[in-house]
PDB file of N, CA and C in Angstrom:
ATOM      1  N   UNK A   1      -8.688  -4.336   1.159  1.00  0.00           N
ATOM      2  CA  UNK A   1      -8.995  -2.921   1.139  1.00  0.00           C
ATOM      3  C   UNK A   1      -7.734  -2.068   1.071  1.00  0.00           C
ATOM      4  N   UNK A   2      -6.632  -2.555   1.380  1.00  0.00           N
ATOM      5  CA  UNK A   2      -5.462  -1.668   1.499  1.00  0.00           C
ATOM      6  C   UNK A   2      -4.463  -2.282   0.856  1.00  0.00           C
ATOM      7  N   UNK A   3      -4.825  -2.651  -0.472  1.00  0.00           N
ATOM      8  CA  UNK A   3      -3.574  -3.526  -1.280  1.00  0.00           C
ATOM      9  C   UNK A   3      -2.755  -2.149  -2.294  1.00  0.00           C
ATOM     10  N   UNK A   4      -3.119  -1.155  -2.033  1.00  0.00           N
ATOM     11  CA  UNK A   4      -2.316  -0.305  -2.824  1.00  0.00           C
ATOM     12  C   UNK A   4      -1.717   0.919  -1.904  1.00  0.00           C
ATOM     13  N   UNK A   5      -1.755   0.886  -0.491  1.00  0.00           N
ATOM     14  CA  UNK A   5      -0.537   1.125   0.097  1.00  0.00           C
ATOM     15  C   UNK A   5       0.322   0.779   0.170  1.00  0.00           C
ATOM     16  N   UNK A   6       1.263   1.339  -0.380  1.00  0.00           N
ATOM     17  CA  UNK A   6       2.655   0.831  -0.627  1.00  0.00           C
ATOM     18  C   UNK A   6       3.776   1.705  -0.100  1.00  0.00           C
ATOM     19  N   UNK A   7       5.044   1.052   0.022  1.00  0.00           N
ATOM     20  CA  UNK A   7       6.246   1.575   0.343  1.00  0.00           C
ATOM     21  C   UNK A   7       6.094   2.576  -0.797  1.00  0.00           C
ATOM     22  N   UNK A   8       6.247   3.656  -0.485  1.00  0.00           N
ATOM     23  CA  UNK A   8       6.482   4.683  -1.729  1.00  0.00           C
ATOM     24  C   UNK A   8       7.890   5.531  -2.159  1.00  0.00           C
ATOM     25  N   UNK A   9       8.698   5.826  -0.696  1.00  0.00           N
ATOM     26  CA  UNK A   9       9.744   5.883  -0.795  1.00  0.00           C
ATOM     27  C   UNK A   9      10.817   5.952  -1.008  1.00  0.00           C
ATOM     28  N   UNK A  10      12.313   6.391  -1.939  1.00  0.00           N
ATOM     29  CA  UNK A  10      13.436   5.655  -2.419  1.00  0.00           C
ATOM     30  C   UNK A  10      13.121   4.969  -3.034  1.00  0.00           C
ATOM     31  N   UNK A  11      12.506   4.958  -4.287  1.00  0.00           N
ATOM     32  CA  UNK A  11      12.453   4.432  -5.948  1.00  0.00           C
ATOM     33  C   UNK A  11      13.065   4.783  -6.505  1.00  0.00           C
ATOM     34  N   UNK A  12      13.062   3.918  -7.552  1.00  0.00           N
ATOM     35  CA  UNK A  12      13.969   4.440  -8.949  1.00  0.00           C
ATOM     36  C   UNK A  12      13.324   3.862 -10.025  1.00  0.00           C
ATOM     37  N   UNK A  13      12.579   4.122 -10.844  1.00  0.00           N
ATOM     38  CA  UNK A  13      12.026   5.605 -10.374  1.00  0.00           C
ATOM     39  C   UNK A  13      11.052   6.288  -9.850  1.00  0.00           C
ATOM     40  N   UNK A  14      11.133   7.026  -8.870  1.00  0.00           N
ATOM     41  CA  UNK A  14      10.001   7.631  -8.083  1.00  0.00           C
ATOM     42  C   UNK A  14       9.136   7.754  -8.039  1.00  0.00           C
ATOM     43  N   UNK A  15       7.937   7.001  -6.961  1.00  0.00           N
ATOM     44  CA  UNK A  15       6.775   7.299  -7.373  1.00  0.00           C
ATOM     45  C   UNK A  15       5.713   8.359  -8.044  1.00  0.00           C
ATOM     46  N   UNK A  16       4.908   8.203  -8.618  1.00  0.00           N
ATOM     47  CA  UNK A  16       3.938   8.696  -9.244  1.00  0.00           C
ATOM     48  C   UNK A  16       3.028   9.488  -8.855  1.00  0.00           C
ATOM     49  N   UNK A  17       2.443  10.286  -9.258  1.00  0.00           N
ATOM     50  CA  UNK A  17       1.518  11.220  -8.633  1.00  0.00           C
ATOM     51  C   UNK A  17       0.172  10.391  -8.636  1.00  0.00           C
ATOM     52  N   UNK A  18       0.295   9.664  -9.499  1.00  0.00           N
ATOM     53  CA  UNK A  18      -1.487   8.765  -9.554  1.00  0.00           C
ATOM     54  C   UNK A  18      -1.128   7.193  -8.414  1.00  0.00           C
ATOM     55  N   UNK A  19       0.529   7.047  -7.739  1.00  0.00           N
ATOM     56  CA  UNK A  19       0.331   5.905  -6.964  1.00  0.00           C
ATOM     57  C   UNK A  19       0.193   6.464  -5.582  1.00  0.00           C
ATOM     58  N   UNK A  20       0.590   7.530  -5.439  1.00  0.00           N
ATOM     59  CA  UNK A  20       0.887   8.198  -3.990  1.00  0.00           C
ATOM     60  C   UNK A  20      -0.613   8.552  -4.074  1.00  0.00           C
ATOM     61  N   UNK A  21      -1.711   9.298  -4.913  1.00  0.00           N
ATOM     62  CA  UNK A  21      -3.117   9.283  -5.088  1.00  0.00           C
ATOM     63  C   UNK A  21      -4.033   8.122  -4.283  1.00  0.00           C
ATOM     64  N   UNK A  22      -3.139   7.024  -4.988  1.00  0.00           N
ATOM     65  CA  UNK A  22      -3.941   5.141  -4.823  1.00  0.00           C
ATOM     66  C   UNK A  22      -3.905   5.254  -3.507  1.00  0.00           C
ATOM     67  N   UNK A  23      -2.855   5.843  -2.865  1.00  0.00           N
ATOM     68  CA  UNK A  23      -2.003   4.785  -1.450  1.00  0.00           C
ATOM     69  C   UNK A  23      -3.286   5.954  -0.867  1.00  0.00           C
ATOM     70  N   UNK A  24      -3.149   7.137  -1.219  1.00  0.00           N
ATOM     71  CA  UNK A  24      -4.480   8.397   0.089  1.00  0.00           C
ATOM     72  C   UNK A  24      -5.877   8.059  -0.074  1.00  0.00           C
ATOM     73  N   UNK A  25      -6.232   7.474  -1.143  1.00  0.00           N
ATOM     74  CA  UNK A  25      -7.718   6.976  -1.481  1.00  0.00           C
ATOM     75  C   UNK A  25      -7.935   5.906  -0.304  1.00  0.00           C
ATOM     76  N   UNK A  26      -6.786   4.703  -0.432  1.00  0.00           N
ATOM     77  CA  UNK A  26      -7.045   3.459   0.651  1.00  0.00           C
ATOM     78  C   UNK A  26      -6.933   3.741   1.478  1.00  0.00           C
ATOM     79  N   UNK A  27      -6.281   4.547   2.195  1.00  0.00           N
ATOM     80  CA  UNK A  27      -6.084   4.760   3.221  1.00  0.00           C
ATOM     81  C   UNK A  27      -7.076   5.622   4.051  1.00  0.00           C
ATOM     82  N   UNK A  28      -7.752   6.659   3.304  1.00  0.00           N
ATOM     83  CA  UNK A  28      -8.927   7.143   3.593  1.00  0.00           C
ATOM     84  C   UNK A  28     -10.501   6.527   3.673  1.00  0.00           C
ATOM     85  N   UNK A  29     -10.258   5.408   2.339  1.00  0.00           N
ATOM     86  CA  UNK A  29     -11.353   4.413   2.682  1.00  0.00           C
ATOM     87  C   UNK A  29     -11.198   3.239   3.895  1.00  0.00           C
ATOM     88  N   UNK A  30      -9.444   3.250   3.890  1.00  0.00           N
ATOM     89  CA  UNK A  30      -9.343   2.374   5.378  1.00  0.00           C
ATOM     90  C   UNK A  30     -10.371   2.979   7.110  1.00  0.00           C
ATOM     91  N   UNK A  31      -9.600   4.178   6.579  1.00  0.00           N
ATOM     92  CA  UNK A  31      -9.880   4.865   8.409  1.00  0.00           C
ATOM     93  C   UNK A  31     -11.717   5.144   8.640  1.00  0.00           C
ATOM     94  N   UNK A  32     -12.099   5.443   7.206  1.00  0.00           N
ATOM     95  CA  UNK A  32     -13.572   5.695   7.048  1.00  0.00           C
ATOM     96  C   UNK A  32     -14.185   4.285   6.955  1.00  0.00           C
ATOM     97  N   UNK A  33     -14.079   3.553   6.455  1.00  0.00           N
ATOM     98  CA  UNK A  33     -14.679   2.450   6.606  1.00  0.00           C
ATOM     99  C   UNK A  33     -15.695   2.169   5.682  1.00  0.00           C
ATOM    100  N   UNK A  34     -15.408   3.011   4.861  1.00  0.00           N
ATOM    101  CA  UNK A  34     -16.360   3.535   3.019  1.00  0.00           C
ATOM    102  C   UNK A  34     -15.337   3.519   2.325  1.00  0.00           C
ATOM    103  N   UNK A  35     -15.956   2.578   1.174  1.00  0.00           N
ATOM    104  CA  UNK A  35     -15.406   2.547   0.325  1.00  0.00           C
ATOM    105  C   UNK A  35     -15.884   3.556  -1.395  1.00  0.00           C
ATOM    106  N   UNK A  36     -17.255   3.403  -0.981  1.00  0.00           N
ATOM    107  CA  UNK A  36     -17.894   4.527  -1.722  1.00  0.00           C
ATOM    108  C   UNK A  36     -18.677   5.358  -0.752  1.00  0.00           C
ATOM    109  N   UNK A  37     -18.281   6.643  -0.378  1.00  0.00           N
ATOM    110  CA  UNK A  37     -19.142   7.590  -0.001  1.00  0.00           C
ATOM    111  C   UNK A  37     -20.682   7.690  -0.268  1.00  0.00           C
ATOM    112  N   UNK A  38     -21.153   8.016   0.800  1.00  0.00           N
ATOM    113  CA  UNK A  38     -22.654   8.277   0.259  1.00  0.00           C
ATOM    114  C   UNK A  38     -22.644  10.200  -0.203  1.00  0.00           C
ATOM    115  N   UNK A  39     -23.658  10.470  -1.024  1.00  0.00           N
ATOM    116  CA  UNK A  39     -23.646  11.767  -1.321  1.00  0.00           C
ATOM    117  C   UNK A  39     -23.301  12.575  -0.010  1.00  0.00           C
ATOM    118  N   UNK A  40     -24.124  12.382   1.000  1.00  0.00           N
ATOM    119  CA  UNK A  40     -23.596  13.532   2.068  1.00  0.00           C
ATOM    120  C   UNK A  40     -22.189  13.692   2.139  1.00  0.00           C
ATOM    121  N   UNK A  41     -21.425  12.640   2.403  1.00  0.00           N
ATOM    122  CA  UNK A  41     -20.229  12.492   2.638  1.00  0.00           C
ATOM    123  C   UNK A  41     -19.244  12.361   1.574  1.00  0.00           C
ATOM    124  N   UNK A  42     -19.584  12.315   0.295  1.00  0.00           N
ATOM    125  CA  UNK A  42     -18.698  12.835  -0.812  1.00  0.00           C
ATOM    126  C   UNK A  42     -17.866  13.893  -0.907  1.00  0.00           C
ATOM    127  N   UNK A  43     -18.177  15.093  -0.460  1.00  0.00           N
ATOM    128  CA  UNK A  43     -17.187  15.923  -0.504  1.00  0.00           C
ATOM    129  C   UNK A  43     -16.217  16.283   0.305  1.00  0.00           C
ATOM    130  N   UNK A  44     -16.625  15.728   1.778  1.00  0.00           N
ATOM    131  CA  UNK A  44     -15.713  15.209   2.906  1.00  0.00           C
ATOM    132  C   UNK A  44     -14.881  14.584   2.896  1.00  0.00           C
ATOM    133  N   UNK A  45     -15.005  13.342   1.926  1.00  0.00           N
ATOM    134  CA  UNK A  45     -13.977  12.329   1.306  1.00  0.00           C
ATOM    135  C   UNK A  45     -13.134  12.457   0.223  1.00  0.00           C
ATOM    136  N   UNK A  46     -13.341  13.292  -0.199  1.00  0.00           N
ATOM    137  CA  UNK A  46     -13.050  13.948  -1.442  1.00  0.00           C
ATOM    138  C   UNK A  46     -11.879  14.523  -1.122  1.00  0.00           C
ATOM    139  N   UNK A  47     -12.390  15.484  -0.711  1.00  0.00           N
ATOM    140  CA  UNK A  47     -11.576  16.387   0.157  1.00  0.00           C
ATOM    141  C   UNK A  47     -10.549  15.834   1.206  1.00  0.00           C
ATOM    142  N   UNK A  48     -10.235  14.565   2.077  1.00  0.00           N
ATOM    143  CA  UNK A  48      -9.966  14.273   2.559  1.00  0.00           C
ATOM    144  C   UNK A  48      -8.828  13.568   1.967  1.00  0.00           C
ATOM    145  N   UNK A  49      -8.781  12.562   0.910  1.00  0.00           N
ATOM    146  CA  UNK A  49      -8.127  12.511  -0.304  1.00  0.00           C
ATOM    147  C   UNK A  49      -7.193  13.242  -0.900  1.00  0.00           C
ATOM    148  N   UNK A  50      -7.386  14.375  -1.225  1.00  0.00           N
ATOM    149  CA  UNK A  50      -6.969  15.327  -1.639  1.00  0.00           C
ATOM    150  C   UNK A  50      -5.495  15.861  -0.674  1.00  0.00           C
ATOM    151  N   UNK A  51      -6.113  15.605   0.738  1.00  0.00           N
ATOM    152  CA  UNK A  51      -5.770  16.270   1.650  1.00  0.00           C
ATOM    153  C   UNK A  51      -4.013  15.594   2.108  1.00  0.00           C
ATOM    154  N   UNK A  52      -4.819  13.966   2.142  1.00  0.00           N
ATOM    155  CA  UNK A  52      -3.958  12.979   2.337  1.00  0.00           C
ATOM    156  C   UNK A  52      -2.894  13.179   1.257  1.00  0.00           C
ATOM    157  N   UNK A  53      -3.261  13.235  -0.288  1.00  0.00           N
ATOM    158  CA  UNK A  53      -2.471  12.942  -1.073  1.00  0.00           C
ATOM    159  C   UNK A  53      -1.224  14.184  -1.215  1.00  0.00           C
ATOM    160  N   UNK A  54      -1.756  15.324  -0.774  1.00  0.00           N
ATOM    161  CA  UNK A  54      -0.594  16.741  -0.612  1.00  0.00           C
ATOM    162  C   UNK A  54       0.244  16.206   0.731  1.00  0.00           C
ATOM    163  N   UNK A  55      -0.513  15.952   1.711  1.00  0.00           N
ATOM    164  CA  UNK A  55       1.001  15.558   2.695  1.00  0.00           C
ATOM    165  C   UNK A  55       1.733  14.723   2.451  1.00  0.00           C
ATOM    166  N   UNK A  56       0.945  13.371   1.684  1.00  0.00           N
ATOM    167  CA  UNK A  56       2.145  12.268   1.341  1.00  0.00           C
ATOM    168  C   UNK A  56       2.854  12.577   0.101  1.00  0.00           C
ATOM    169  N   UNK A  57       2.622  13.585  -0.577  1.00  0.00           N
ATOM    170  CA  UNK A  57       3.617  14.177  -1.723  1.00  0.00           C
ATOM    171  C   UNK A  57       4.803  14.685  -1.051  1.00  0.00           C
ATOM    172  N   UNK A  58       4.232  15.482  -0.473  1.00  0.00           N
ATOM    173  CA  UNK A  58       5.424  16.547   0.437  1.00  0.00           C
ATOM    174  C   UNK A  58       6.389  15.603   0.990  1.00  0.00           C
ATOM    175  N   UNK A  59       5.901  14.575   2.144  1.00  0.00           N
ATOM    176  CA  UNK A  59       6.944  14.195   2.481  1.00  0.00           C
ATOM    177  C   UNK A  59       7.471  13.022   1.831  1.00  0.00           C
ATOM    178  N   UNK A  60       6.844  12.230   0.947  1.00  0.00           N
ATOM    179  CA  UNK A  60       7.839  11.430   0.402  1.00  0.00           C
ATOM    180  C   UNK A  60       8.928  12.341  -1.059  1.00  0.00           C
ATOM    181  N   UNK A  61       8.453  13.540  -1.541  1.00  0.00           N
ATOM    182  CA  UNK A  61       9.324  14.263  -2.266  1.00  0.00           C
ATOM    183  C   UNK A  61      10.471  15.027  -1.734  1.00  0.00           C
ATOM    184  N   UNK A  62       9.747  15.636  -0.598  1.00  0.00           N
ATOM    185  CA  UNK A  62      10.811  16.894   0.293  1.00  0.00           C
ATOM    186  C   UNK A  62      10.940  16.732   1.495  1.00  0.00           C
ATOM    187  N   UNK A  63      10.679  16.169   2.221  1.00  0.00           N
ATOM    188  CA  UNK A  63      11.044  16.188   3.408  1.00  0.00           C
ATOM    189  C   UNK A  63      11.754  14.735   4.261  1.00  0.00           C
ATOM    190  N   UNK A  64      11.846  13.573   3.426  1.00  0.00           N
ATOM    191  CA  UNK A  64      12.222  12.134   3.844  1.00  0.00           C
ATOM    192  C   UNK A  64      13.666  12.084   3.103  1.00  0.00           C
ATOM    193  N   UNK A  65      14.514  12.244   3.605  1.00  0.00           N
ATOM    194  CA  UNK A  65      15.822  11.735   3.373  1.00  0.00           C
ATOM    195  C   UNK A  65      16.190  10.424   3.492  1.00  0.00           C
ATOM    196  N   UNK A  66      17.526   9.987   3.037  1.00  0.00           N
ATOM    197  CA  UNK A  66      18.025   8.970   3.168  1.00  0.00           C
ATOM    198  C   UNK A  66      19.352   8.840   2.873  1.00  0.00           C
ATOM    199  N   UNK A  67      20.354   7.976   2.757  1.00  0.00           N
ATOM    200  CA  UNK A  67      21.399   7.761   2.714  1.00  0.00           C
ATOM    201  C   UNK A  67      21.915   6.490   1.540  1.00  0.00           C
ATOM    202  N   UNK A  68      20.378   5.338   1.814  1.00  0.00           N
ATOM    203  CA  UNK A  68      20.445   4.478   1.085  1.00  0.00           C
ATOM    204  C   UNK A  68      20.095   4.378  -0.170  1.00  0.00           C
ATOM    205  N   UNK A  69      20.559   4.027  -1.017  1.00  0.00           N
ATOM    206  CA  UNK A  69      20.563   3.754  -2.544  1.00  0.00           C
ATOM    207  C   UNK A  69      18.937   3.115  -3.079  1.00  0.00           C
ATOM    208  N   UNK A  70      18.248   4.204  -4.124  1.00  0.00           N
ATOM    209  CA  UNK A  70      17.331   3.844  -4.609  1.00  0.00           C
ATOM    210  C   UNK A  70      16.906   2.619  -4.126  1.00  0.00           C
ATOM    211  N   UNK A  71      16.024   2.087  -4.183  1.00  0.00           N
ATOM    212  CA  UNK A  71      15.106   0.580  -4.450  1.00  0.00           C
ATOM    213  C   UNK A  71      14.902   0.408  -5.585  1.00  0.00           C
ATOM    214  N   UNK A  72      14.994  -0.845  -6.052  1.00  0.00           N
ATOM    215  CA  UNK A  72      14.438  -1.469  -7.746  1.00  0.00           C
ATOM    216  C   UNK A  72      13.167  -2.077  -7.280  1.00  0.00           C
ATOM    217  N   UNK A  73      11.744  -1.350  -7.961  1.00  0.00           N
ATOM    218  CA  UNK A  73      10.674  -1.348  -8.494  1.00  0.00           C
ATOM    219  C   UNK A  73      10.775  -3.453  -8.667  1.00  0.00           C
ATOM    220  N   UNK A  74      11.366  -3.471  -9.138  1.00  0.00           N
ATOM    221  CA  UNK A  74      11.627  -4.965 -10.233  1.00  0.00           C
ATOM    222  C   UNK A  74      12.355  -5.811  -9.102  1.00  0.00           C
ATOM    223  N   UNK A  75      12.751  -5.282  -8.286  1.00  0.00           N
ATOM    224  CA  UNK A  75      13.456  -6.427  -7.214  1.00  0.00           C
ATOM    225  C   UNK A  75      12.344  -6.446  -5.915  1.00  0.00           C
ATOM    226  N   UNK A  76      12.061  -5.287  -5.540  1.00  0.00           N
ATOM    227  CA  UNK A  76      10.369  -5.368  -4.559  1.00  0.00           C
ATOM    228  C   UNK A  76      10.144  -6.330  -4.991  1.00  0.00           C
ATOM    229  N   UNK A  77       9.368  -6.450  -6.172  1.00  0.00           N
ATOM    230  CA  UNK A  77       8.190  -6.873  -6.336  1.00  0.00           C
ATOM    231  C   UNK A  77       8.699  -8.536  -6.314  1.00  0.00           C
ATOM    232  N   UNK A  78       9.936  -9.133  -6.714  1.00  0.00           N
ATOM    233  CA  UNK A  78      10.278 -10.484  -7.240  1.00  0.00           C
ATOM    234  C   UNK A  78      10.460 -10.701  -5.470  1.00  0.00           C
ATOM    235  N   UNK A  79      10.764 -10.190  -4.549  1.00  0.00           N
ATOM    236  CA  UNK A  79      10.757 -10.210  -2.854  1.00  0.00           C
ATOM    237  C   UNK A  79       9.316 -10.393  -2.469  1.00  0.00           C
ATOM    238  N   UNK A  80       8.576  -9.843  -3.135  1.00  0.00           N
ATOM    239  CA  UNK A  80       6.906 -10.036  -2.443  1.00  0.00           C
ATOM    240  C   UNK A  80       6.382 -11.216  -2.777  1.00  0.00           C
ATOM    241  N   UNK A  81       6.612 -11.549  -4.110  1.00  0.00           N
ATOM    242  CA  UNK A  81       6.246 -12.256  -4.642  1.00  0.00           C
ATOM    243  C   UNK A  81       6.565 -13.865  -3.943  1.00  0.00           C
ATOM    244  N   UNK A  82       8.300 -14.122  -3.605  1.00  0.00           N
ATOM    245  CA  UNK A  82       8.658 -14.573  -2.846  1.00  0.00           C
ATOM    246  C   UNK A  82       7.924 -14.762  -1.112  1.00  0.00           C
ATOM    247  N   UNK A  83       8.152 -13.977  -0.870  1.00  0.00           N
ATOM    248  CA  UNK A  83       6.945 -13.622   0.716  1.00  0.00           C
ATOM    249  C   UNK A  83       5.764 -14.529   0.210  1.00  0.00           C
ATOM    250  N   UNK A  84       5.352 -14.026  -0.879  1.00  0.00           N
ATOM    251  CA  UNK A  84       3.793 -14.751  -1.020  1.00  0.00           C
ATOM    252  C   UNK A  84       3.869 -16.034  -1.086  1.00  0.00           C
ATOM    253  N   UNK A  85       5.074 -16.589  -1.816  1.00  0.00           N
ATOM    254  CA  UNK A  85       5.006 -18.298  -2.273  1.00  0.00           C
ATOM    255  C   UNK A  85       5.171 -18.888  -0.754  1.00  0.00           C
ATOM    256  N   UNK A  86       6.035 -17.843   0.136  1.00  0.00           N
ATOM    257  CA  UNK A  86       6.603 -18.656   1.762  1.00  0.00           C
ATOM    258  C   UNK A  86       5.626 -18.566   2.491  1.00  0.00           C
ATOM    259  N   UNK A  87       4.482 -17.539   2.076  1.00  0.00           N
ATOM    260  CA  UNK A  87       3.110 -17.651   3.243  1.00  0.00           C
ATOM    261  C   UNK A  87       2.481 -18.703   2.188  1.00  0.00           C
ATOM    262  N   UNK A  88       1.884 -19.153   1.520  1.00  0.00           N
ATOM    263  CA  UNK A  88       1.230 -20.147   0.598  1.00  0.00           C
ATOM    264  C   UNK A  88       1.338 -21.401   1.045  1.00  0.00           C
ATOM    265  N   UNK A  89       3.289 -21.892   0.999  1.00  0.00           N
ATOM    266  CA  UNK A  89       3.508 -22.922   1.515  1.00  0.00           C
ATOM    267  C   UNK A  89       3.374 -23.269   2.747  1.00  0.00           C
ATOM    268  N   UNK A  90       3.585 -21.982   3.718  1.00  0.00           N
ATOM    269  CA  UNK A  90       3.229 -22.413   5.557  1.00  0.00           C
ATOM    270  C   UNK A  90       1.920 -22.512   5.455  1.00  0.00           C
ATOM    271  N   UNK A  91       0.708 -22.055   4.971  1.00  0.00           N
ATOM    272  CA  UNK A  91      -0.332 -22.318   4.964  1.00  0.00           C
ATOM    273  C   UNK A  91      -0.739 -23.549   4.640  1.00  0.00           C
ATOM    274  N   UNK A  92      -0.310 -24.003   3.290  1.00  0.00           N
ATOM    275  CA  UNK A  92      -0.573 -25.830   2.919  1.00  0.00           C
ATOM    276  C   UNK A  92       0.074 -26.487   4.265  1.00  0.00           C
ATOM    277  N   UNK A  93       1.318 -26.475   4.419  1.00  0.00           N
ATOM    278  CA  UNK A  93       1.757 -27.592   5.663  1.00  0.00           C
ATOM    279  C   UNK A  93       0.977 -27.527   7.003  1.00  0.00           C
ATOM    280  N   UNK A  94       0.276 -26.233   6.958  1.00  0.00           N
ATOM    281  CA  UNK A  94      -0.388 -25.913   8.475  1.00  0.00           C
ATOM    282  C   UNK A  94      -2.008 -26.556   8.173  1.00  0.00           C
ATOM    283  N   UNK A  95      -2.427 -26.405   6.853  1.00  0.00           N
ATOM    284  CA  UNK A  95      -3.723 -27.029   6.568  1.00  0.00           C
ATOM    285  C   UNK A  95      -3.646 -28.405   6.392  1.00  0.00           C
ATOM    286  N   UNK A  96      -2.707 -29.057   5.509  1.00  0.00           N
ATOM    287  CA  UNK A  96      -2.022 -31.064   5.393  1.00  0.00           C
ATOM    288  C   UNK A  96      -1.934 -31.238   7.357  1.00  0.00           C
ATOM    289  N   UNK A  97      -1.127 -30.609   7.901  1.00  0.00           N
ATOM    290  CA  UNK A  97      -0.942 -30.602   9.403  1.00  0.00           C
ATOM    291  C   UNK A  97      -2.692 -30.912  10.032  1.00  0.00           C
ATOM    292  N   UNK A  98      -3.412 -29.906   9.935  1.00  0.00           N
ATOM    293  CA  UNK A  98      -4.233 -30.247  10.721  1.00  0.00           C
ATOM    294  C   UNK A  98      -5.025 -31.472  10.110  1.00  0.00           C
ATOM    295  N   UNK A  99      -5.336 -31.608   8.866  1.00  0.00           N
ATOM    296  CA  UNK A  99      -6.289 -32.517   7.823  1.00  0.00           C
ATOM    297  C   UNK A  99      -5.732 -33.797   8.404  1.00  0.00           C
ATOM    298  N   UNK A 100      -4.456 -34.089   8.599  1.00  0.00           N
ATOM    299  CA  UNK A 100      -3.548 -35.202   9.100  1.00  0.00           C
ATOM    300  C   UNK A 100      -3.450 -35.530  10.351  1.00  0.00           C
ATOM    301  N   UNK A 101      -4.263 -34.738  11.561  1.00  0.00           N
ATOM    302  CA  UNK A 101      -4.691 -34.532  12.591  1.00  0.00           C
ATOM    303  C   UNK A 101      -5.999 -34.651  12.689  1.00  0.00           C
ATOM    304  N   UNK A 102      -6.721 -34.941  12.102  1.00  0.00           N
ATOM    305  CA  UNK A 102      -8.062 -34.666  12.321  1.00  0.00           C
ATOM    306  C   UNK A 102      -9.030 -36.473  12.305  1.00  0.00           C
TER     307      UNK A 102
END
């Protein structure tokens, strides 16, 4: 449900108005616990969205400083990707582990 919250932060180049959008949608369907609104609550969510996505503009445009040098888009992602292969593999040795235990 929350795979498109992301570090948004110190890019190069800077996030997007349609990813900082993604990250207030999930995050609003996180806390709500809807992922599609029912009509009553459509414009509540809507709106809520909306709401999310102007503060996280603001402060990841104007108000979050830093000191440190951009992030590469292209180096994240080859780091996550990494993360993913090192949770994959602790998972096989922890599943061979127990199968080999059992």
């Amino acid at each position: 449900m929350c795979r498109n919250i992301r570090l948004l932060h110190n890019f190069d180049p800077p996030a997007t108005d349609e990813e900082i959008r993604a990250s207030a949608l999930q995050y609003v369907r996180k806390v709500s616990g809807v992922t599609n609104p029912s009509r009553a609550n459509v414009e509540a969510f809507d709106r809520a969205v909306e709401e999310i996505t102007a503060i996280a503009t603001r402060l990841i445009r104007e108000e979050l400083t830093t000191s440190a040098p951009p992030r590469s888009r292209e180096v994240e992602a080859e780091r996550a990707k990494e993360r993913g292969r090192q949770r994959d593999e602790r998972m096989r040795k922890k599943v061979l582990a127990e199968l080999e235990g059992a």
